[in-house]
Protein backbone atom coordinates (compact mmCIF):
# COMPACT_ATOMS: atom_id res chain seq x y z
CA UNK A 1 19.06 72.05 117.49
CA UNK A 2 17.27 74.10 120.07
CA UNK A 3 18.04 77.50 119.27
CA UNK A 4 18.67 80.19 122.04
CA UNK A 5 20.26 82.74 120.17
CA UNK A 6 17.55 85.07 119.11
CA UNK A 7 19.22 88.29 119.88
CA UNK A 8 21.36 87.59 116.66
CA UNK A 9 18.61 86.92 114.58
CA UNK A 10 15.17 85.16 113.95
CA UNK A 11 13.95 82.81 111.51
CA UNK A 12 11.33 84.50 108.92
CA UNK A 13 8.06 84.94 110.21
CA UNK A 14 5.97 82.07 107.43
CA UNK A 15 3.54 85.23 107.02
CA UNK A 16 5.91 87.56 106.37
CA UNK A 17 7.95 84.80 103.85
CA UNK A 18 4.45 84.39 101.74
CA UNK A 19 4.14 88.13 101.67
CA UNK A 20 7.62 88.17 100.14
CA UNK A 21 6.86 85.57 97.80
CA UNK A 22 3.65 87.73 96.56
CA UNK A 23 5.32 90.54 96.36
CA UNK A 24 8.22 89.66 94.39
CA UNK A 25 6.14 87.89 91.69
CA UNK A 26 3.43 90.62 91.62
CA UNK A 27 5.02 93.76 92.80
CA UNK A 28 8.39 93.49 91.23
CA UNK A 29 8.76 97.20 89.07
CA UNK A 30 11.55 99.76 90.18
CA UNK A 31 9.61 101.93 92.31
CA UNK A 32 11.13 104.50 90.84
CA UNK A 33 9.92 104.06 87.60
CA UNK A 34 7.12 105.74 86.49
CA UNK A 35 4.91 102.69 84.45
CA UNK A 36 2.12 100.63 85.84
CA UNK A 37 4.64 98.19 87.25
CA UNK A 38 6.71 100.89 88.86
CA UNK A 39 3.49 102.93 90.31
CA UNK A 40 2.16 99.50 92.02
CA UNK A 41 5.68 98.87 93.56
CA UNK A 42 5.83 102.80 94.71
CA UNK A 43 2.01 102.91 96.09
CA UNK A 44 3.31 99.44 98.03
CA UNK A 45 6.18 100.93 99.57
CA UNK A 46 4.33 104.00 100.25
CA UNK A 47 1.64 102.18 102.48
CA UNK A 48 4.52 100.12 104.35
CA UNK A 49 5.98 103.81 105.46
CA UNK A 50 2.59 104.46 106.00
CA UNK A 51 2.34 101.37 108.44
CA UNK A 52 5.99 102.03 110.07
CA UNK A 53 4.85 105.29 111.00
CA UNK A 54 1.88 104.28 112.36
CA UNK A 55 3.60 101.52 114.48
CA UNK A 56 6.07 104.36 115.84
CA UNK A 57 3.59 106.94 115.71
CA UNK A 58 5.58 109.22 113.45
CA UNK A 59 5.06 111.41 110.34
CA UNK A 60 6.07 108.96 107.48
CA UNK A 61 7.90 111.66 105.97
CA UNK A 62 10.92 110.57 108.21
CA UNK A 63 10.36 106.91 107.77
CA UNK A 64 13.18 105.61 105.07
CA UNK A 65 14.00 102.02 104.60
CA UNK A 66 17.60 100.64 104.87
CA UNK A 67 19.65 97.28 104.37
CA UNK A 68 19.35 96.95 107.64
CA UNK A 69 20.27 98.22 111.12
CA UNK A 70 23.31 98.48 110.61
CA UNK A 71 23.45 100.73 107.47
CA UNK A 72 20.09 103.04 109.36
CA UNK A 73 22.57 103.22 112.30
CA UNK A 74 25.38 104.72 110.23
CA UNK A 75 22.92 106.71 107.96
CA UNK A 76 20.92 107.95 110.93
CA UNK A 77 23.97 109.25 112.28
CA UNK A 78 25.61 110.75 109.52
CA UNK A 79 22.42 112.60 108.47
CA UNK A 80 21.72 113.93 112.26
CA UNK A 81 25.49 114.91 112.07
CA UNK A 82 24.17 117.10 108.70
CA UNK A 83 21.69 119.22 110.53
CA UNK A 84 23.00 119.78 113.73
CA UNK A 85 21.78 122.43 115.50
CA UNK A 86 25.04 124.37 116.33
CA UNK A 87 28.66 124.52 116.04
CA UNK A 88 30.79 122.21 117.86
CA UNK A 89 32.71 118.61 116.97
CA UNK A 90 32.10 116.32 120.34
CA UNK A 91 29.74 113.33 120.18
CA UNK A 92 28.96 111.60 123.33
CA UNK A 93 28.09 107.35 122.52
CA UNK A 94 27.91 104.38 124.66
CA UNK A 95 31.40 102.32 125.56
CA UNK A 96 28.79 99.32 124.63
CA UNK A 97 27.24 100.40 121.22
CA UNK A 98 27.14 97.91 118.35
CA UNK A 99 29.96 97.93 116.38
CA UNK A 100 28.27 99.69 113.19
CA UNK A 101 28.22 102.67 115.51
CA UNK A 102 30.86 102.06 117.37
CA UNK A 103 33.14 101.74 114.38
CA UNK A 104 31.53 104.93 113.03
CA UNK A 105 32.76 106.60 116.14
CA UNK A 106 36.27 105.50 115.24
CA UNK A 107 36.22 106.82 111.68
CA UNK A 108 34.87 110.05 112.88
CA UNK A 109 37.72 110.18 115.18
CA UNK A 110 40.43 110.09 112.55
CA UNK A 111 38.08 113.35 110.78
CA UNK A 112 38.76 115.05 113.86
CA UNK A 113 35.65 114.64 116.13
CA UNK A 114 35.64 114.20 119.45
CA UNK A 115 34.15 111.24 121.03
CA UNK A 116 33.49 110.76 124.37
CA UNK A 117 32.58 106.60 125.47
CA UNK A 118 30.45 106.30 128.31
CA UNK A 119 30.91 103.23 130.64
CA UNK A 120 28.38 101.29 132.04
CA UNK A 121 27.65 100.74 135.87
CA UNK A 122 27.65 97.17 137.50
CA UNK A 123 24.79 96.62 136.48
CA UNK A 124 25.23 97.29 132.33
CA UNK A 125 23.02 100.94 132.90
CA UNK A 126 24.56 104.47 131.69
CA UNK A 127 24.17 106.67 134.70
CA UNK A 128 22.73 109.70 134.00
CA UNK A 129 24.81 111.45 135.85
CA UNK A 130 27.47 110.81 133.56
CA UNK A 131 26.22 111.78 130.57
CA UNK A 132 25.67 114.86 131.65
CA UNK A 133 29.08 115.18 133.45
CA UNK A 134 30.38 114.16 129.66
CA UNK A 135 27.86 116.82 128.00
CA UNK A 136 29.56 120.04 127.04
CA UNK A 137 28.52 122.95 125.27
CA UNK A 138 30.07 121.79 121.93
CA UNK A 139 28.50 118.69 121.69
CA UNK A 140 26.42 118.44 119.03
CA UNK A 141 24.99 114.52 118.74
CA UNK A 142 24.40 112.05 121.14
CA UNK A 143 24.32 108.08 120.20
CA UNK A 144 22.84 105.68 122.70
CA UNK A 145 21.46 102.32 122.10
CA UNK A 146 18.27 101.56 123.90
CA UNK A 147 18.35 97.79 124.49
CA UNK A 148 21.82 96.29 124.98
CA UNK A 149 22.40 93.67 122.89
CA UNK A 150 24.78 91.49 124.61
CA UNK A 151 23.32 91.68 128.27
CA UNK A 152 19.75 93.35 127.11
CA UNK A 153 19.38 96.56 129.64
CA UNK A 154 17.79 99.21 128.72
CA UNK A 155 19.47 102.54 128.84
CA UNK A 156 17.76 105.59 129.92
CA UNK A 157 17.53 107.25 126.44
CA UNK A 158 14.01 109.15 127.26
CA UNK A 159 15.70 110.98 130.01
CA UNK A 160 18.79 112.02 128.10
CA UNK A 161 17.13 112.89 125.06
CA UNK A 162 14.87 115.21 127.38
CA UNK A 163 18.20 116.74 128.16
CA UNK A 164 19.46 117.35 124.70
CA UNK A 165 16.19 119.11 123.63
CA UNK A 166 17.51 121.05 126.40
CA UNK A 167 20.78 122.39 124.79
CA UNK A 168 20.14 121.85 121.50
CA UNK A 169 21.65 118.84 121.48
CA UNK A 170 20.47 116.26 118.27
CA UNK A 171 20.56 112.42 119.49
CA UNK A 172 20.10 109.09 117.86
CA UNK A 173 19.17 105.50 119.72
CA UNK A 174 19.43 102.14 117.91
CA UNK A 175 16.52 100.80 118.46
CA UNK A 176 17.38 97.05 116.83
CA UNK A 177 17.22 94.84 119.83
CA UNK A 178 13.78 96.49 121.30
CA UNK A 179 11.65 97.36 118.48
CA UNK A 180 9.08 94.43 118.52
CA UNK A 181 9.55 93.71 121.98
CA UNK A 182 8.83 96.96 124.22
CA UNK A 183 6.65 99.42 123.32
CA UNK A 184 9.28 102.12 121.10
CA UNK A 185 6.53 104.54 120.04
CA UNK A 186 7.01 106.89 122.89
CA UNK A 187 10.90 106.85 122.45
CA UNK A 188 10.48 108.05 118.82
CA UNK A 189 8.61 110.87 119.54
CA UNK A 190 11.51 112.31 121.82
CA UNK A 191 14.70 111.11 119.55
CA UNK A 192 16.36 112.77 116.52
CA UNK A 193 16.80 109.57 114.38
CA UNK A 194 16.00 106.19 115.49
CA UNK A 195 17.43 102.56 113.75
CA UNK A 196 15.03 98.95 113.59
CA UNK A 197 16.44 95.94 111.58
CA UNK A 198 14.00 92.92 110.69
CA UNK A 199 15.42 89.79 110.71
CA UNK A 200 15.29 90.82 114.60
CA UNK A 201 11.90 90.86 114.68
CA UNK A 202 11.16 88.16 112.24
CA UNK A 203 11.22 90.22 108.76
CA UNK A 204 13.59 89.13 106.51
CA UNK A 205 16.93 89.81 106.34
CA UNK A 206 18.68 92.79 104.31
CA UNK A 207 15.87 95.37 105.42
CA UNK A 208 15.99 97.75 107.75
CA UNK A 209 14.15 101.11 109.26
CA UNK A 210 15.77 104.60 109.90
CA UNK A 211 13.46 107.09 111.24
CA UNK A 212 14.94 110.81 111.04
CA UNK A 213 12.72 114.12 112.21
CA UNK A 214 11.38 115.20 109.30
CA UNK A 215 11.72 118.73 110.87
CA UNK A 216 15.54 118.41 110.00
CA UNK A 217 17.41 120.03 107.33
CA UNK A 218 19.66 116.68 105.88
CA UNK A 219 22.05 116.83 103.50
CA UNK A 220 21.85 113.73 101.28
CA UNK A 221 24.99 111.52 102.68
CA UNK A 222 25.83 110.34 98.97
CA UNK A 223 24.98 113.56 96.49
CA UNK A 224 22.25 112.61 93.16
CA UNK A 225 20.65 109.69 95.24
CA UNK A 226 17.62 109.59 93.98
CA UNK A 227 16.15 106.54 96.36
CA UNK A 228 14.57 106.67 99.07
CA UNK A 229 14.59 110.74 98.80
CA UNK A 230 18.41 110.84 98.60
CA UNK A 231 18.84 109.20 101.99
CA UNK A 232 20.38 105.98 100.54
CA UNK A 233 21.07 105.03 96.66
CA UNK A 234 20.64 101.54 95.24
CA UNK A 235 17.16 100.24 94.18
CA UNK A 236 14.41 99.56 97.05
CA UNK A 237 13.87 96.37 98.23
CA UNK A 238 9.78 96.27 98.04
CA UNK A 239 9.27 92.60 98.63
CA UNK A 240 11.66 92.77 101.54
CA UNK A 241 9.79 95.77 103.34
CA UNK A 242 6.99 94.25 102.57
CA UNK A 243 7.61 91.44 104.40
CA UNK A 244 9.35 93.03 107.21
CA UNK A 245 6.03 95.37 107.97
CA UNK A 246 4.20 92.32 107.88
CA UNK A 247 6.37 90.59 110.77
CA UNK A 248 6.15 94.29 112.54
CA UNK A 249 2.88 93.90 112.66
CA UNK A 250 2.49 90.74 113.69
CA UNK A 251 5.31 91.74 116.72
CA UNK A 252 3.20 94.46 117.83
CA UNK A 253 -0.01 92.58 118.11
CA UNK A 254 1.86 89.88 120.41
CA UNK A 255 4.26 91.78 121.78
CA UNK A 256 2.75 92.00 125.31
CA UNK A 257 1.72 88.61 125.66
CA UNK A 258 5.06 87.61 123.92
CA UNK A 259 6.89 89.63 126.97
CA UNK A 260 4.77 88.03 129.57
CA UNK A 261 5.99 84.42 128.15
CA UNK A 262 9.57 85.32 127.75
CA UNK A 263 9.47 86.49 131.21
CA UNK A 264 8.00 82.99 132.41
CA UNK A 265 10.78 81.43 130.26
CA UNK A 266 13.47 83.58 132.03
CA UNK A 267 12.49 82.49 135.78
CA UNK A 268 11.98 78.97 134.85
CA UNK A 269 15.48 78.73 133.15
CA UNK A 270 17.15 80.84 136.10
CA UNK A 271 15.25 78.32 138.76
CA UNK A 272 16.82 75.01 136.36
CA UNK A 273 20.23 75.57 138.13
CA UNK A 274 19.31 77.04 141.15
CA UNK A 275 21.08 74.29 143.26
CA UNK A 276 24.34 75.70 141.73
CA UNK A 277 23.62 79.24 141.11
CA UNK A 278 26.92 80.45 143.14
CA UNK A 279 28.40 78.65 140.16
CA UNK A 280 26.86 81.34 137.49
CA UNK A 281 27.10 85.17 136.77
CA UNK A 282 24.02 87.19 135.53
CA UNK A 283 24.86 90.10 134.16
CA UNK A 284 22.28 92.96 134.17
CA UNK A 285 19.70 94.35 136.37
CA UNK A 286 15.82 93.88 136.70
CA UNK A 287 12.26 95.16 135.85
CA UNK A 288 11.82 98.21 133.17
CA UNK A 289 15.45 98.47 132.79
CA UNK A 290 15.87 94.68 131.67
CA UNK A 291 14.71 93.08 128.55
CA UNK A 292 13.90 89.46 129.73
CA UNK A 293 14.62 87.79 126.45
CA UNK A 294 18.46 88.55 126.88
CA UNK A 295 20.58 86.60 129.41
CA UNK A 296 24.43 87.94 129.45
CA UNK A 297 25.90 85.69 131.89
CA UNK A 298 29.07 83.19 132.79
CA UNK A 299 30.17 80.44 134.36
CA UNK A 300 32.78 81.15 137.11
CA UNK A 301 36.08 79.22 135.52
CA UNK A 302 34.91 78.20 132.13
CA UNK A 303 35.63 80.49 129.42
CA UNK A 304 32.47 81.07 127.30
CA UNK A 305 33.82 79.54 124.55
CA UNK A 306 33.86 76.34 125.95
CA UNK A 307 30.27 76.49 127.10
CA UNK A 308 29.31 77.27 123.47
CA UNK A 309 30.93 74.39 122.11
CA UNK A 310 29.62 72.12 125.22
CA UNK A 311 26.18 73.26 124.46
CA UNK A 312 26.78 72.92 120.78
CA UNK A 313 27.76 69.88 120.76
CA UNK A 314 24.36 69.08 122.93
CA UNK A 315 21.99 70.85 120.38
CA UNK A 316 21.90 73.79 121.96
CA UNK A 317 22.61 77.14 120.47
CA UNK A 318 24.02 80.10 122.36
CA UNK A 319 26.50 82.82 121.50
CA UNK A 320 29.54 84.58 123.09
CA UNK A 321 28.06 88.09 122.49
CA UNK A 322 26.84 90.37 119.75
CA UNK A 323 27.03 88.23 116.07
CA UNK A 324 29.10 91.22 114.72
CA UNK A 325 31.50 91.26 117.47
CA UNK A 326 31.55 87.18 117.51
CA UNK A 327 35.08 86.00 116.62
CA UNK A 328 37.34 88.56 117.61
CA UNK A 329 39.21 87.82 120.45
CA UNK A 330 38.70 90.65 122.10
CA UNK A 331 36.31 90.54 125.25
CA UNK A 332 32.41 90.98 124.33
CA UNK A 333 32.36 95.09 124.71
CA UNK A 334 29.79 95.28 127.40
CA UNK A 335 31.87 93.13 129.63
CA UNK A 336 34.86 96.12 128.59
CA UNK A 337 32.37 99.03 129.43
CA UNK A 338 31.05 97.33 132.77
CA UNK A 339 35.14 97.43 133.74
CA UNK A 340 35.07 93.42 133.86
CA UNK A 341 38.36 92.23 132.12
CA UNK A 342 40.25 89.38 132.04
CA UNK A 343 39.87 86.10 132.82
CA UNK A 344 36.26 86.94 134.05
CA UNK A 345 35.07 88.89 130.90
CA UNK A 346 36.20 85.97 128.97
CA UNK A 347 33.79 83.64 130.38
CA UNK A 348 30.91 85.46 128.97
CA UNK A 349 28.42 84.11 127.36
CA UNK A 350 25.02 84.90 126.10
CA UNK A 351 21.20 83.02 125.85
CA UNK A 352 18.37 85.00 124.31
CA UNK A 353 14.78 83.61 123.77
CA UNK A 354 12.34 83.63 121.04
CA UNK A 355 8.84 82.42 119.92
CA UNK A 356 9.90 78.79 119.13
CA UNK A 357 11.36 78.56 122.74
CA UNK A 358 9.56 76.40 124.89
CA UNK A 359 9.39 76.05 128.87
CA UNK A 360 10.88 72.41 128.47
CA UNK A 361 13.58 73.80 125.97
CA UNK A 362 14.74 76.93 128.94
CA UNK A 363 14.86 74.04 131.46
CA UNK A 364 17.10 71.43 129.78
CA UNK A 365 19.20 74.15 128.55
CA UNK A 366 19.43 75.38 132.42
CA UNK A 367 20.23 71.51 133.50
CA UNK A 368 22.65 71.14 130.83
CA UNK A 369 24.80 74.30 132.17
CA UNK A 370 24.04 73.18 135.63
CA UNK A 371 26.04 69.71 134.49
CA UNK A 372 29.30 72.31 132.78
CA UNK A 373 29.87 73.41 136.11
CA UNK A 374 31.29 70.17 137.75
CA UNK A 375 33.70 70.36 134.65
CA UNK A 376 34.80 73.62 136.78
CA UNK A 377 38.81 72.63 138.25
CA UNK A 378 39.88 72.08 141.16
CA UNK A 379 41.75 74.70 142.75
């Protein structure tokens, strides 16, 4: 099976799986306890924070490790929502976000805030223009991802956050789809609260990152947590982190030459069904505001669906949008926020690249999906 749907997740870094294997078998204590065992499992964890903030160029102090990025989503947000910086109940998000946060924003409805969804433009971008049209003098926390996950854009979060400094205004990114890829460093150092998750950057899965400005005043979101400094309770995964730092790592010391190849892999798949390309759909836009190893796109008359199975059944892996959102039958939510409905928003589809793709691999998968469109009918 050639696989081509990295955006969902990535197979465990063999580095990062050995380091979990040490761990667990030598670092195994409760880092909370306070014996030998427990002290070599803290001072472990410790020096992974250590490392995360490096890698984001943060004080560790707001470094806390998660499940994963959905749980430092929902924890980032809830704990922002804790220290805001004034009174007021309206929340601006994207019309896009993931569903962890965008199902947060539904709950928080029914509590009686105010949400306000912002769409995307044609070409899957918030304008900023209309966030700040949206922005009002009671809102109080802004949530916008910074790599799309279904189409890969990336939204201007530097320039709103600027804004929100602005009017005291607190605001969170999720950061899961371009931590690893793009450089996020600079991003963190102008956001609230910021979410990673590692099985997208070849960690394992079941850990997570949620940074939060240590600067804030939080309110523990479950009171007489003691893990994790009350930010989340349950005992700490050590061999997990472990491991996921370990695949950070590695990510950051390939990441440009990693971007470089993706972006080879992008034009040479693109090119593969260039004879028919009237037949396709990109969605998306180019350059700084694109993430090359994400392809949202569709076949004009052929429901994504089918293309999944057709490719399926031809060893080929691809998705219909974000893995949490897969299997409703509701449009992909991008396509929804972009105003595409219908018939057309059904026949999205998505490809997304990764370190085991090859050049060979984009182009047969570009052929084969050159081939679906003759199964286009008649009209």
């Amino acid at each position: 099976m050639k696989y081509f749907d990295y955006a969902a997740t990535c197979p465990l870094d063999l580095d990062a799986a050995n380091i979990f294997i040490e761990a667990s078998t030598k670092y195994f204590g409760n880092s909370q306890s306070i014996h030998d065992a427990g002290s070599a499992a803290a001072n472990l964890l410790e020096s992974c924070r250590q490392e995360f903030s490096r890698l984001l160029d943060v004080k560790d102090a707001g470094i806390y490790f998660t499940s994963g990025g959905s749980e430092a989503n929902y924890l980032g947000i809830m704990a922002l929502l804790s220290a805001k910086k004034k009174q007021g109940n309206h929340i601006i998000t994207g019309a896009s976000e993931h569903s962890s946060v965008y199902n947060l924003m539904k709950k928080l409805e029914k509590e009686g805030w105010e949400i306000t969804y912002l769409p995307l433009n044609k070409d899957g971008i918030i304008e900023f223009s209309s966030f700040t049209e949206a922005a009002r003098p009671d809102t109080v926390l802004v949530s916008i991802h910074h790599g799309n996950p279904e189409i890969g854009t990336i939204q201007p979060v530097k320039k709103i956050a600027d804004f929100c400094r602005s009017k005291d205004i607190l605001i969170h990114t999720d950061c899961v789809q371009t931590f690893g890829k793009i450089p996020t460093a600079p991003l963190a150092h102008t956001v609230d609260a910021l979410s990673i998750s590692g099985h997208k950057f070849y960690g394992p899965k079941g850990t997570g990152v949620a940074y939060v400005n240590p600067k804030l005043v939080l309110r523990p979101y479950i009171e007489g947590t003691v893990h994790e400094k009350g930010f989340r309770p349950g005992t700490v995964n050590v061999p997990g982190i472990a491991a996921m730092t370990a695949a950070a790592q590695k990510a950051h010391s390939i990441m440009a030459a990693e971007a470089e190849r993706i972006s080879k892999l992008r034009t040479a798949f693109i090119e593969s069904f260039i004879d028919v390309k009237d037949s396709f759909e990109i969605f998306g836009t180019k350059g700084d505001e694109q993430l090359p190893g994400i392809l949202g796109m569709g076949i004009k008359g052929i429901e994504g669906q089918f293309v999944l199975l057709e490719c399926n059944s031809k060893g080929f892996a691809i998705s219909t949008g974000s893995a949490c959102h897969t299997g409703m039958l509701t449009p992909a939510k991008t396509m929804s926020a972009m105003g595409i409905t219908g018939k057309e928003a059904k026949e999205f589809f998505r490809i997304s690249f990764g370190r085991d793709t090859t050049h060979q691999d984009a182009v047969d998968l570009g052929k084969m999906l050159a081939a679906i469109t003759k199964q286009v009918p008649a009209v």
